[in-house]
Protein backbone atom coordinates (compact mmCIF):
# COMPACT_ATOMS: atom_id res chain seq x y z
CA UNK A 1 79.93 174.31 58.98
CA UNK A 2 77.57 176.35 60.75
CA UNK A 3 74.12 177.74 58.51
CA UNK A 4 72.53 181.08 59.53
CA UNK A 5 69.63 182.83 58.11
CA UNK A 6 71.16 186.30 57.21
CA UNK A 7 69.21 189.87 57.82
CA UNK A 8 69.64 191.86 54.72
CA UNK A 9 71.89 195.40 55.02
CA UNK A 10 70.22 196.66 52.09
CA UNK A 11 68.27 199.86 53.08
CA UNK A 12 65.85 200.69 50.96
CA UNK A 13 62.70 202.51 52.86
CA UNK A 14 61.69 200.91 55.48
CA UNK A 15 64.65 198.25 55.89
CA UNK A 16 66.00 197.09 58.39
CA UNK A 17 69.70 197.38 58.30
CA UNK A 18 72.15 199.11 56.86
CA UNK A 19 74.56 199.62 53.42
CA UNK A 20 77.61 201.58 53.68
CA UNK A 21 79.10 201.10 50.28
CA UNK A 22 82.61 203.18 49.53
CA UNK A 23 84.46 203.45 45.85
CA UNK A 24 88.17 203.93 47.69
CA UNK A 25 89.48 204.16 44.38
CA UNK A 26 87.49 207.79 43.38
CA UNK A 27 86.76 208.98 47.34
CA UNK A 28 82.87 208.34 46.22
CA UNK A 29 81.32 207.67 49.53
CA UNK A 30 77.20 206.24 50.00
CA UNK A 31 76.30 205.88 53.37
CA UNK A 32 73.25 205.46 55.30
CA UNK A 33 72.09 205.65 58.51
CA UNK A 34 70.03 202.90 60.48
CA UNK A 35 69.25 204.34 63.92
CA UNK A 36 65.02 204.04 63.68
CA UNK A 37 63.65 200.13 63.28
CA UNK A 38 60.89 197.82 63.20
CA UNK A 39 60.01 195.82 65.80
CA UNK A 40 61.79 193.00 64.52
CA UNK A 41 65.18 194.57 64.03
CA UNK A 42 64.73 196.69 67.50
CA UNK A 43 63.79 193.58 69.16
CA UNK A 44 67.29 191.72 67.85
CA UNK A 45 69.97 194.25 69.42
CA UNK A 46 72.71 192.28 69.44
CA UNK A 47 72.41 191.65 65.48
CA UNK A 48 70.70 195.01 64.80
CA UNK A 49 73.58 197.00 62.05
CA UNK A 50 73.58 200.85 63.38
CA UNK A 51 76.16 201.69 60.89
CA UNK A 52 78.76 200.42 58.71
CA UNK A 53 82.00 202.53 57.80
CA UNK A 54 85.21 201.77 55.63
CA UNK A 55 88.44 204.08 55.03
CA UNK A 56 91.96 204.52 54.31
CA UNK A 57 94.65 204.91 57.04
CA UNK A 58 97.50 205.37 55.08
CA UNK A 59 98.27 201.47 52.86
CA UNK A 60 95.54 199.93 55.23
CA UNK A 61 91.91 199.76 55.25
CA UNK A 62 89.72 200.20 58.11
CA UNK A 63 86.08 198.37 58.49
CA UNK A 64 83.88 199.25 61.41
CA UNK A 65 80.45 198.08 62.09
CA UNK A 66 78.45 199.29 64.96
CA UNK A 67 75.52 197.58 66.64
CA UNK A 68 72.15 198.15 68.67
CA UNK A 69 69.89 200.63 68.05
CA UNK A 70 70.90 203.48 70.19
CA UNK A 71 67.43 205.03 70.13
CA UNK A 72 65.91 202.16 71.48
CA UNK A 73 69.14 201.36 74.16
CA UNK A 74 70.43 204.74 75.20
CA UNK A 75 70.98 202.56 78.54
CA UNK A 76 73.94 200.92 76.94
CA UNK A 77 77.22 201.47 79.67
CA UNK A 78 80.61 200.43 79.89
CA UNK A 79 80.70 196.70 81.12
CA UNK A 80 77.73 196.15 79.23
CA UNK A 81 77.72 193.06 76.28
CA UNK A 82 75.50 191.92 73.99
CA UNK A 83 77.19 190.67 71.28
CA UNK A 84 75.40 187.23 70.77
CA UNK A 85 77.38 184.29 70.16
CA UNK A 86 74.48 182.99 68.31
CA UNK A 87 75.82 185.79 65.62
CA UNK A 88 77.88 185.87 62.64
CA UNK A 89 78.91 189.32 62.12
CA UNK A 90 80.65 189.91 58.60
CA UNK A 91 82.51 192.29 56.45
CA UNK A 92 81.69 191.71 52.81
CA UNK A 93 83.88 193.15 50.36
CA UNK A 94 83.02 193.20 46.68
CA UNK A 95 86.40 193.98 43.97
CA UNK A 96 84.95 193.83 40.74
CA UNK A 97 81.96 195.86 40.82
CA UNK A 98 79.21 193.47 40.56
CA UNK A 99 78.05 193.42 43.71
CA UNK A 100 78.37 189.81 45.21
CA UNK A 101 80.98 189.59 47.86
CA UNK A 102 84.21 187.79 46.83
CA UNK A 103 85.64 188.41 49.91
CA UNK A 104 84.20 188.14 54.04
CA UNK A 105 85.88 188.96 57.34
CA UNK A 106 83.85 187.12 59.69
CA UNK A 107 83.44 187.44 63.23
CA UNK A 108 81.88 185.20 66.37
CA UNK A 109 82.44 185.64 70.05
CA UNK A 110 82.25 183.27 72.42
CA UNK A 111 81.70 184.02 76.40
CA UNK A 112 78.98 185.88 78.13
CA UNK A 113 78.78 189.02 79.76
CA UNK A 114 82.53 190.41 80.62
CA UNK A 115 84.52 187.76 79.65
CA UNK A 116 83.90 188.02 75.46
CA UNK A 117 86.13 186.87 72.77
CA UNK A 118 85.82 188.19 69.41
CA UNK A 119 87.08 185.94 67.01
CA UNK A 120 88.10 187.35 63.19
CA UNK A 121 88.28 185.40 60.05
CA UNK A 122 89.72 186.71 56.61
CA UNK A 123 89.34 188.10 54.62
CA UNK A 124 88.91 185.13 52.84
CA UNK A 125 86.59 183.56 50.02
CA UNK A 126 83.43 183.07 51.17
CA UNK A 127 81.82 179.70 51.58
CA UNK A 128 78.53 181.20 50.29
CA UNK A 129 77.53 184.11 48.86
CA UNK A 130 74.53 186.78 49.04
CA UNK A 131 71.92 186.19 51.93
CA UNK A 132 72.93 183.03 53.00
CA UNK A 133 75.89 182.84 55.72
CA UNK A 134 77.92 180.30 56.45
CA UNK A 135 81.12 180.35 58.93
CA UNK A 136 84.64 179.30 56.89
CA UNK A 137 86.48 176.78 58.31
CA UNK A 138 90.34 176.22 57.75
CA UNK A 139 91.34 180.08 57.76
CA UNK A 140 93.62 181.69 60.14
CA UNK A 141 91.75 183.19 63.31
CA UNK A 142 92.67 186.49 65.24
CA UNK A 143 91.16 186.73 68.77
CA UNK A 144 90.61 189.49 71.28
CA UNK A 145 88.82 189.91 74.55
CA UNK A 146 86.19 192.24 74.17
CA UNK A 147 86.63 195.87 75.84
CA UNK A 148 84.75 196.49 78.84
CA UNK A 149 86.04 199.82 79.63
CA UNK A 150 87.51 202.65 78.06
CA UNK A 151 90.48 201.25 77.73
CA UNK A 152 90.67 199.77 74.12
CA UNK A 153 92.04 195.97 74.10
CA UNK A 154 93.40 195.30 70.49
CA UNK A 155 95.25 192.25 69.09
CA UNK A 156 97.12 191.74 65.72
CA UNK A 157 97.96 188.59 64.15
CA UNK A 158 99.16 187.77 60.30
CA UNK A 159 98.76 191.92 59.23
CA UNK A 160 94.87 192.09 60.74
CA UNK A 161 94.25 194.30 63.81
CA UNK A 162 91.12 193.94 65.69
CA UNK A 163 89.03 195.31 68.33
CA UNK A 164 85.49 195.03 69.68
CA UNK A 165 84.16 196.75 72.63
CA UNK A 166 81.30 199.55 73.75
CA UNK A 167 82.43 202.93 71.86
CA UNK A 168 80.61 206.76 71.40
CA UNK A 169 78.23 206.49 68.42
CA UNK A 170 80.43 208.11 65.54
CA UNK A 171 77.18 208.76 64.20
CA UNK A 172 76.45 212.84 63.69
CA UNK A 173 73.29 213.41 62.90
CA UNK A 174 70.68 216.48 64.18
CA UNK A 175 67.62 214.99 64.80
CA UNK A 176 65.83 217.45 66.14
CA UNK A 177 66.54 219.85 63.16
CA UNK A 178 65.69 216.96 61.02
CA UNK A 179 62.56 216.98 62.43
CA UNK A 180 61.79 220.46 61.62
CA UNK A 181 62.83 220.04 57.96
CA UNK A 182 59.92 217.77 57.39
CA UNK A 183 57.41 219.97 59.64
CA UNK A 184 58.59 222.70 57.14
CA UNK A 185 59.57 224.99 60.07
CA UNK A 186 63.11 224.85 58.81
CA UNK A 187 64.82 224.58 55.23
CA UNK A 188 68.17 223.69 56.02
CA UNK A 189 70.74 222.15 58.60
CA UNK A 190 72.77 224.90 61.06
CA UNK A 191 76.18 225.00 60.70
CA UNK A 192 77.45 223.58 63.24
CA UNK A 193 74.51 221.11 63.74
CA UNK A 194 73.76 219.64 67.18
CA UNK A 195 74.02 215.67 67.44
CA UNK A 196 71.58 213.94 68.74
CA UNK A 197 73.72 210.96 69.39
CA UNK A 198 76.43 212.32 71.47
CA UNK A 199 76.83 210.36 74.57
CA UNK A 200 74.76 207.14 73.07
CA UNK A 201 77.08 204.27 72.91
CA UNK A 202 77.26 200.98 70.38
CA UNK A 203 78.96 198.57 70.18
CA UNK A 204 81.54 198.44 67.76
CA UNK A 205 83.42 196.13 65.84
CA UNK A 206 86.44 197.08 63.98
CA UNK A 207 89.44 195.28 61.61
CA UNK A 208 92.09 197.30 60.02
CA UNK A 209 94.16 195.10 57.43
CA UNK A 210 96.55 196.10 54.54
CA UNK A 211 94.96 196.78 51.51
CA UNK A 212 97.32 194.50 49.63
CA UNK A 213 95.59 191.43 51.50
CA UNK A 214 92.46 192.51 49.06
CA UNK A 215 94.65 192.30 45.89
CA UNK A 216 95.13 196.15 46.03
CA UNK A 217 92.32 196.61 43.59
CA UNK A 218 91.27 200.13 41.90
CA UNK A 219 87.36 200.06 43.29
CA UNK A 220 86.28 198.06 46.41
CA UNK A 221 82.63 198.15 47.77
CA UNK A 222 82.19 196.73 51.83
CA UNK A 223 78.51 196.02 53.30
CA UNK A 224 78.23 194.65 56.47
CA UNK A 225 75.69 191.62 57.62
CA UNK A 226 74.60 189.98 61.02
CA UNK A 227 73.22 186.26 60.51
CA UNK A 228 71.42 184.28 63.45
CA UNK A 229 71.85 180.27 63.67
């Protein structure tokens, strides 16, 4: 089994990741946004959590982590890879409220440059829990090149769909109007806002899977985690 020394997704002020944690069961929805780091997190792009989202399409349930700072990598272009196989990227998914994951989607690439594979496991119990990471071995594996142009490559094994690749930051978020808020030049957002992120790309990592391959439980909460060897 391979150990890793896990960077925490909590973000309390001045952290230096994110938690996205959604109630699916009562459409509560706490998010938070991670695109402004220390040096240390800045410095780490390829395990650096921009954002972390999670949401119904229809019976399924979609997971999406994003990665790099964008601020600090606007350069980011199609062809472009970072993803480090040095990194365990993971989903974890918490069903009984308690906070401690009792279920991880992992992910690993392997390759350099333009000729990535992402490689998914789970969900599936995890070896260990809370910041500790550890790779499961024995559980089915669902493998994709990574995308390397607009053009999304996505592969589906066993009920899990995957993809990985350079994508638009989702992330809408007026910065500049932000800004002015705390100058106290402004008091509120405009309507429609202006986002500063348009045109910044991430990289994005993304597994949609039947809900019923969590147990179909009433209240799930999802965090996502990078760990370096």
């Amino acid at each position: 089994m391979m150990n890793l020394a896990t960077r925490t997704t909590a973000r309390v002020a001045g952290g230096i990741a994110l938690i996205s944690i959604a109630s699916l069961a009562g459409h509560r929805l706490l998010t938070g946004a991670d695109h402004t780091d220390g040096p240390l997190a800045t410095g780490d792009q390829a395990a650096d959590i921009a954002d972390v989202y999670s949401f119904r399409n229809g019976s399924n349930l979609v997971l999406a982590m994003t990665i790099s700072n964008v601020q600090a990598a606007p350069e980011i272009a199609l062809g472009q890879s970072i993803l480090d196989p040095e990194v365990l990227y993971q989903f974890k998914i918490d069903d009984d409220g308690d906070a401690v994951e009792d279920l991880v989607i992992q992910a690993v690439v392997t390759g350099n440059s333009s000729s990535q594979v992402l490689h998914v496991v789970g969900p599936v119990a995890p070896a260990v829990t809370g910041v500790s990471g550890r790779i499961v071995n024995g559980a089915p594996v669902t493998s994709v090149r990574v995308s390397t142009d607009a053009t999304p490559r996505v592969a589906t094994k066993n009920g899990v769909s995957i993809f990985a690749g350079v994508r638009d930051d989702p992330f809408f978020f007026d910065l500049g109007q932000f800004g002015a808020i705390l100058a106290g030049q402004a008091s509120s957002f405009n309507d429609p806002g202006m986002d500063t992120f348009a045109g910044l790309n991430v990289y994005a990592i993304v597994v949609e899977l039947p809900l019923a391959m969590l147990g179909d439980p009433a209240d799930l909460s999802v965090w996502g985690t990078t760990s370096r060897r």
